[in-house]
C-alpha atoms as a PDB file:
ATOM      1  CA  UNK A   1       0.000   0.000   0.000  1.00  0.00           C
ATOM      2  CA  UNK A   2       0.964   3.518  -1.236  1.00  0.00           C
ATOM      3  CA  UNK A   3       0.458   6.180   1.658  1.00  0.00           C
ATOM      4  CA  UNK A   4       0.439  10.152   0.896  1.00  0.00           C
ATOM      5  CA  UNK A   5      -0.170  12.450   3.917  1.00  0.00           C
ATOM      6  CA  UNK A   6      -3.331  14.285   4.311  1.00  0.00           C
ATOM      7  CA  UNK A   7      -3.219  16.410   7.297  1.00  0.00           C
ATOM      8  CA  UNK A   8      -1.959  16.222  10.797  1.00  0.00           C
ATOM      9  CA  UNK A   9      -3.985  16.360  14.212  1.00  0.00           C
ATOM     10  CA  UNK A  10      -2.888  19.480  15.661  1.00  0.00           C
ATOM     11  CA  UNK A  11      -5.676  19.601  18.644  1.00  0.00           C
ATOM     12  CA  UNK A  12      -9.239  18.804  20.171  1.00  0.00           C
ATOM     13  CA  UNK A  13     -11.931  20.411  19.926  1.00  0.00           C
ATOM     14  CA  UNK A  14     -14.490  20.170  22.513  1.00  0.00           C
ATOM     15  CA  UNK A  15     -14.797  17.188  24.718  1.00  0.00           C
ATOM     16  CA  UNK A  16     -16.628  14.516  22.511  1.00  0.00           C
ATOM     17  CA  UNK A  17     -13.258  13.014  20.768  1.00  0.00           C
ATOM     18  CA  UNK A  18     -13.409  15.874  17.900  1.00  0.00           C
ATOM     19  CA  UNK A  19      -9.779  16.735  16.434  1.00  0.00           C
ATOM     20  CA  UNK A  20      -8.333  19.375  14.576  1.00  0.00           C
ATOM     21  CA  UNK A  21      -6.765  18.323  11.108  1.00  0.00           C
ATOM     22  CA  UNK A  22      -4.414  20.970   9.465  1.00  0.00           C
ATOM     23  CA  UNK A  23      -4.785  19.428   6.126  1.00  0.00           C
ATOM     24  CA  UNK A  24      -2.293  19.253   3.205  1.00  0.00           C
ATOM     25  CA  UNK A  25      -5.172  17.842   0.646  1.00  0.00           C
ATOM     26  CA  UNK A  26      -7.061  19.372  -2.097  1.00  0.00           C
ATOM     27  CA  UNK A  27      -9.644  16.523  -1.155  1.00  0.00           C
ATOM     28  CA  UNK A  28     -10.769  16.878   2.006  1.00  0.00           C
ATOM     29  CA  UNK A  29     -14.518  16.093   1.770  1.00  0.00           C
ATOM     30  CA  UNK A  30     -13.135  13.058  -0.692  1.00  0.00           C
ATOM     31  CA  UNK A  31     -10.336  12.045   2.474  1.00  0.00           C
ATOM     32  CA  UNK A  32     -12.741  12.690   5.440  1.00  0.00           C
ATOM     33  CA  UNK A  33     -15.972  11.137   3.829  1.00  0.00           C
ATOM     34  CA  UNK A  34     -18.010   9.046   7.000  1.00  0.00           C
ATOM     35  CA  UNK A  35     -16.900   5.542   6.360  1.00  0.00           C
ATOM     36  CA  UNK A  36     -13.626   5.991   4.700  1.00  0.00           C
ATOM     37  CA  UNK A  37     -10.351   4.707   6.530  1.00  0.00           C
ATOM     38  CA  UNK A  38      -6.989   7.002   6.716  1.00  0.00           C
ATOM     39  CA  UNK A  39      -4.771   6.004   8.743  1.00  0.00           C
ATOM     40  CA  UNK A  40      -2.478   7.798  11.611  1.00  0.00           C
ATOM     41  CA  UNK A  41       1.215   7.022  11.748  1.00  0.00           C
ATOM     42  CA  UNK A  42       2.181   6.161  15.405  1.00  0.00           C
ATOM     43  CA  UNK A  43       5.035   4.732  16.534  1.00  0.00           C
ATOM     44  CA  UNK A  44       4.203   1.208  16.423  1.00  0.00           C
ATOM     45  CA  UNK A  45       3.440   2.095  12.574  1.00  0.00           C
ATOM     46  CA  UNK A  46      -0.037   2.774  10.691  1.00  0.00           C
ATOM     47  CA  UNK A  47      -3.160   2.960  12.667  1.00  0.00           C
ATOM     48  CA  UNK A  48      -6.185   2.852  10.947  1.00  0.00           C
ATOM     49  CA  UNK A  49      -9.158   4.873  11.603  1.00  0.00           C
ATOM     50  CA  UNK A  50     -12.696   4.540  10.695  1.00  0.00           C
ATOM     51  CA  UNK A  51     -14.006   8.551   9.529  1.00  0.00           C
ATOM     52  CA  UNK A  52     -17.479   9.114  11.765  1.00  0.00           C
ATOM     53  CA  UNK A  53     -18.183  13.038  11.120  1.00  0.00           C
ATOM     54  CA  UNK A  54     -16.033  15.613   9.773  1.00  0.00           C
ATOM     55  CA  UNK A  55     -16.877  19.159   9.513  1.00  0.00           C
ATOM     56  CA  UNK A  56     -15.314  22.671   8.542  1.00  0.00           C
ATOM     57  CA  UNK A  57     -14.255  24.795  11.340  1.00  0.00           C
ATOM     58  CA  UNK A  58     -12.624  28.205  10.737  1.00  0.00           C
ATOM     59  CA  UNK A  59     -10.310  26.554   7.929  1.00  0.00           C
ATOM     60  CA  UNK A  60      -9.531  23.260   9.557  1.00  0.00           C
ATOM     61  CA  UNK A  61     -10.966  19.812   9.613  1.00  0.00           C
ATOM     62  CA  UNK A  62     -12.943  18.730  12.117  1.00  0.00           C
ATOM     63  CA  UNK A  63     -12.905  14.686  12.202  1.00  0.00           C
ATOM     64  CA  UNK A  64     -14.509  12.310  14.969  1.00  0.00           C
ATOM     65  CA  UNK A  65     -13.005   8.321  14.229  1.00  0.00           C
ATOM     66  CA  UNK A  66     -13.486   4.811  15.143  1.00  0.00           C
ATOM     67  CA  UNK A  67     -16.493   5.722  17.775  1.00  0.00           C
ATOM     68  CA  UNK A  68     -14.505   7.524  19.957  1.00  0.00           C
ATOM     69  CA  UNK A  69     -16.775  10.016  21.913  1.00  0.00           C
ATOM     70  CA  UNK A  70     -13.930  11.223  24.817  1.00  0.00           C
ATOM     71  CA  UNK A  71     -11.439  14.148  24.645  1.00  0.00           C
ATOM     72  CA  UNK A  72      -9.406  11.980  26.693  1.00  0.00           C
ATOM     73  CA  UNK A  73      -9.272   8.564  24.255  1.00  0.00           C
ATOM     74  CA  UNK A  74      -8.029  11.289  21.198  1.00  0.00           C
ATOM     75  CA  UNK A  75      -5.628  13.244  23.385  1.00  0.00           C
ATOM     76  CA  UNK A  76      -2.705  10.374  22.619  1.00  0.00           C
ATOM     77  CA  UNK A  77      -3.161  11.090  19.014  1.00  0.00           C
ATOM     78  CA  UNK A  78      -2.050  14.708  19.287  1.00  0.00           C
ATOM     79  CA  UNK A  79       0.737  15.634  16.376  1.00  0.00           C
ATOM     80  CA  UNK A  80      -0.493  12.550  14.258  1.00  0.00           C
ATOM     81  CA  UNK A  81      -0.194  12.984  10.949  1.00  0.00           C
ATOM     82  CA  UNK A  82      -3.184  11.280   8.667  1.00  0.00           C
ATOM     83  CA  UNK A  83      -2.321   9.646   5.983  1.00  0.00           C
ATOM     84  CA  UNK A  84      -4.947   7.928   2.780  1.00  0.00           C
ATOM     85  CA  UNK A  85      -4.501   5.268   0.655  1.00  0.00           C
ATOM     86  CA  UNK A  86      -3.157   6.556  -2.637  1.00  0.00           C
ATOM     87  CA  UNK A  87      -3.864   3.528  -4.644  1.00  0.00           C
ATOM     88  CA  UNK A  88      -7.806   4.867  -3.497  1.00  0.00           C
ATOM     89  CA  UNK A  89      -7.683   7.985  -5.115  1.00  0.00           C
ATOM     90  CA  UNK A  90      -6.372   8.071  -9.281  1.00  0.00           C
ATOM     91  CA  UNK A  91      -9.754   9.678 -10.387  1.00  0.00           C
ATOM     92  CA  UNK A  92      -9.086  12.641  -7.745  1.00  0.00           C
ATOM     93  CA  UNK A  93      -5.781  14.070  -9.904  1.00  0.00           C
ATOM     94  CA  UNK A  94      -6.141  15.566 -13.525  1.00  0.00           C
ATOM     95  CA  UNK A  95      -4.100  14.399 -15.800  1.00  0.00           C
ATOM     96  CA  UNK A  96      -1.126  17.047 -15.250  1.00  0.00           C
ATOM     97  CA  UNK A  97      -1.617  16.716 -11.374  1.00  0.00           C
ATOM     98  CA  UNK A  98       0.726  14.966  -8.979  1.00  0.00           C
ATOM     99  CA  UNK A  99       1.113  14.158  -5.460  1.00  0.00           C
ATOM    100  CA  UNK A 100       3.258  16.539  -3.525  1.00  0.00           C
ATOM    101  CA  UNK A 101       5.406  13.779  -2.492  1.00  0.00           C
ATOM    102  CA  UNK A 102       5.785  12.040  -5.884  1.00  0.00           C
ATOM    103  CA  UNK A 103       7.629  15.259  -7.064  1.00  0.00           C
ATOM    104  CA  UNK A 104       9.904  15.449  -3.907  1.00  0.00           C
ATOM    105  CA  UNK A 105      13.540  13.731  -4.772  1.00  0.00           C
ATOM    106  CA  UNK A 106      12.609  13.715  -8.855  1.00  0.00           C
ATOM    107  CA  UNK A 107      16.495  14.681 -10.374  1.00  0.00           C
ATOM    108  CA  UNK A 108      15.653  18.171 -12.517  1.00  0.00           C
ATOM    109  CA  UNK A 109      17.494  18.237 -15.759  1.00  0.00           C
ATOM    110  CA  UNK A 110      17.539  20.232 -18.706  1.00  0.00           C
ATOM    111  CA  UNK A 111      15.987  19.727 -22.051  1.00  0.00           C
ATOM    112  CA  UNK A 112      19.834  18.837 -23.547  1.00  0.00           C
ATOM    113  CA  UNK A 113      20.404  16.629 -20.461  1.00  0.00           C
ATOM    114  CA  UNK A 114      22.341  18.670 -18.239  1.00  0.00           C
ATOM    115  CA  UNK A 115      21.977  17.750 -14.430  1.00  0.00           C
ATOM    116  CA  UNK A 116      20.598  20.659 -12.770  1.00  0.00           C
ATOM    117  CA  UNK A 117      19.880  19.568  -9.182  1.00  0.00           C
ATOM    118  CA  UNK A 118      16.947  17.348  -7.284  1.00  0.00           C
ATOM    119  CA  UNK A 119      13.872  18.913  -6.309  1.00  0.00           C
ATOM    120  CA  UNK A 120      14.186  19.555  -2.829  1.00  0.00           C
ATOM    121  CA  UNK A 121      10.270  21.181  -1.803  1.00  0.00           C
ATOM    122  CA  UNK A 122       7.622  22.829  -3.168  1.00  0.00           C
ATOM    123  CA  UNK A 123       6.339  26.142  -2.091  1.00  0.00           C
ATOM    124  CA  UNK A 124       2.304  27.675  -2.542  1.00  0.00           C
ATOM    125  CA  UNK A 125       2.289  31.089  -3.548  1.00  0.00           C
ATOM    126  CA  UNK A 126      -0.780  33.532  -4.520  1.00  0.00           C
ATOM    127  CA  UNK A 127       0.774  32.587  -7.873  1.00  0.00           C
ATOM    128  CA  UNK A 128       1.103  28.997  -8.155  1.00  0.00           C
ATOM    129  CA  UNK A 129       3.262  26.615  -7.438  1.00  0.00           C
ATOM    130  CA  UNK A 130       7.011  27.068  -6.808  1.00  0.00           C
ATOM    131  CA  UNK A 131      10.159  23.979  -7.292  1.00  0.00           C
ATOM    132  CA  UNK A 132      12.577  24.454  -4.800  1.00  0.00           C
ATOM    133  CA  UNK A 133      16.127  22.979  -6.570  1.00  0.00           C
ATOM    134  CA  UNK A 134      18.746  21.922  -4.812  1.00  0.00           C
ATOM    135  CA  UNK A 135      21.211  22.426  -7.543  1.00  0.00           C
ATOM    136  CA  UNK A 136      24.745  20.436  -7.836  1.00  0.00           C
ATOM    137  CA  UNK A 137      26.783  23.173  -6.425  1.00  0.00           C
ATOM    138  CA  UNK A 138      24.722  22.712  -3.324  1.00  0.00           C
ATOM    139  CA  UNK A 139      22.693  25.809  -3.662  1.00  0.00           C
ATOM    140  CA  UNK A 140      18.962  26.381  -4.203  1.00  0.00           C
ATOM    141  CA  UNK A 141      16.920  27.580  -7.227  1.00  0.00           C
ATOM    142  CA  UNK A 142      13.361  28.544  -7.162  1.00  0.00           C
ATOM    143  CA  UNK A 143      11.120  27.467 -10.761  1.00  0.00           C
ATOM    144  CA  UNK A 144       7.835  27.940 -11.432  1.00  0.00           C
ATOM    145  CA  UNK A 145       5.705  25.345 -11.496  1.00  0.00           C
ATOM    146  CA  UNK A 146       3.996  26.046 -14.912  1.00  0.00           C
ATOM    147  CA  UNK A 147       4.531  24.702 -18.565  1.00  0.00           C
ATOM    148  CA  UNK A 148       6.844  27.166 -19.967  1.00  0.00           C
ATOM    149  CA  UNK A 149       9.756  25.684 -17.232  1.00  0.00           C
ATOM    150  CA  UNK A 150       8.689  22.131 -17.050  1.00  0.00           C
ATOM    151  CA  UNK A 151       8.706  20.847 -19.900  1.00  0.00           C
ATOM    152  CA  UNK A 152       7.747  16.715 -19.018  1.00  0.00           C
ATOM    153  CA  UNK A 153       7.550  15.009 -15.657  1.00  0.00           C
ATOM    154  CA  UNK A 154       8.119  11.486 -15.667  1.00  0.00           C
ATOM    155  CA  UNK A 155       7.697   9.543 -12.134  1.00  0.00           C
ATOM    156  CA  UNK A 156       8.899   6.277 -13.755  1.00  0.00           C
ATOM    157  CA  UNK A 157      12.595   7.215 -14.563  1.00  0.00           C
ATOM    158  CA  UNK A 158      12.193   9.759 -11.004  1.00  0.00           C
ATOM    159  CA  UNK A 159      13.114  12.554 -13.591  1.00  0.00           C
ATOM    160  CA  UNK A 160      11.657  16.315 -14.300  1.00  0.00           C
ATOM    161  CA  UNK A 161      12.664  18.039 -17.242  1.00  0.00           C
ATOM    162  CA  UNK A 162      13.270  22.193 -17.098  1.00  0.00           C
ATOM    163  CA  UNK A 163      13.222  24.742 -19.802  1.00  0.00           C
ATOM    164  CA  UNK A 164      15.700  27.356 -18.095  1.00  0.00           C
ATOM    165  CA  UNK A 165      15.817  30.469 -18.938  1.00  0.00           C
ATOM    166  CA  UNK A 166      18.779  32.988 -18.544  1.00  0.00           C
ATOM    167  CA  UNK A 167      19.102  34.179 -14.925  1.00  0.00           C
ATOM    168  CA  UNK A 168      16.717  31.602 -13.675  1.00  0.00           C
ATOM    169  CA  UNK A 169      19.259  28.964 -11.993  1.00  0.00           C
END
């Protein structure tokens, strides 16, 4: 099974076993449906967790799981993060949409086949999307996540292909 993190339990809320989810999904009412299962990464590994209720609260997720009605049964699962079942999910991303974590680690090279670096992170903007490089002299680059810089993204060979332009790297 293929895991991708959704969120992280960053408090309670109330005393009925309601928790605060800071999500990192574009899904949430998809993730957090009653009945699905995430699962919470603990230290004895993945936990799974039945969804009972989830609600919007002032821009997080409010989630109640596996029948727990106490603030003290959810308290251990403070700083969890949730994760989903990728292998659940392939109609949720368009056809030029990837998982955050699939484009973490992909080696960035140039359209003659110049190493440029490894994509390090990824940075929201009001803008879009930004790649953070880290190049081969062990510096960073910032691209733009749009078409006119990458040029092809291919998971299989872990590779990204860039269209730099002068002053960009």
């Amino acid at each position: 099974m293929k895991y991708i993190m959704v969120g992280k339990i960053i408090g309670t809320h109330g005393i009925k076993g309601e928790v605060k989810v800071l999500s990192d999904s574009d899904f949430t009412e998809e993730r957090f449906r009653v009945g699905n299962t995430c699962y919470l990464k603990l230290e004895g590994g993945m936990f799974p967790i039945k969804i009972n209720s989830h609600r919007k609260h002032k821009g997080l997720d409010l989630i109640t799981f596996n029948d727990i009605d106490n603030i003290n049964d959810v308290i251990s699962y403070l700083h969890a993060e949730v994760f989903a079942d990728a292998e659940l999910d392939p109609g949720l991303l368009a056809e030029d949409e990837y998982h955050y974590q699939d484009l973490i680690g992909l080696e960035a090279i140039s359209e003659n086949g110049e190493s440029i670096g490894t994509v390090r992170d990824l940075l929201e903007v009001p803008q879009g999307w930004i790649l953070v490089l880290k190049k081969e002299d062990g510096k960073e680059a910032l691209v733009p996540f749009v078409s006119e810089f990458v040029k092809k993204i291919d998971l299989e060979d872990r590779k990204i292909i860039l269209t730099p332009i002068e002053g960009l790297l």
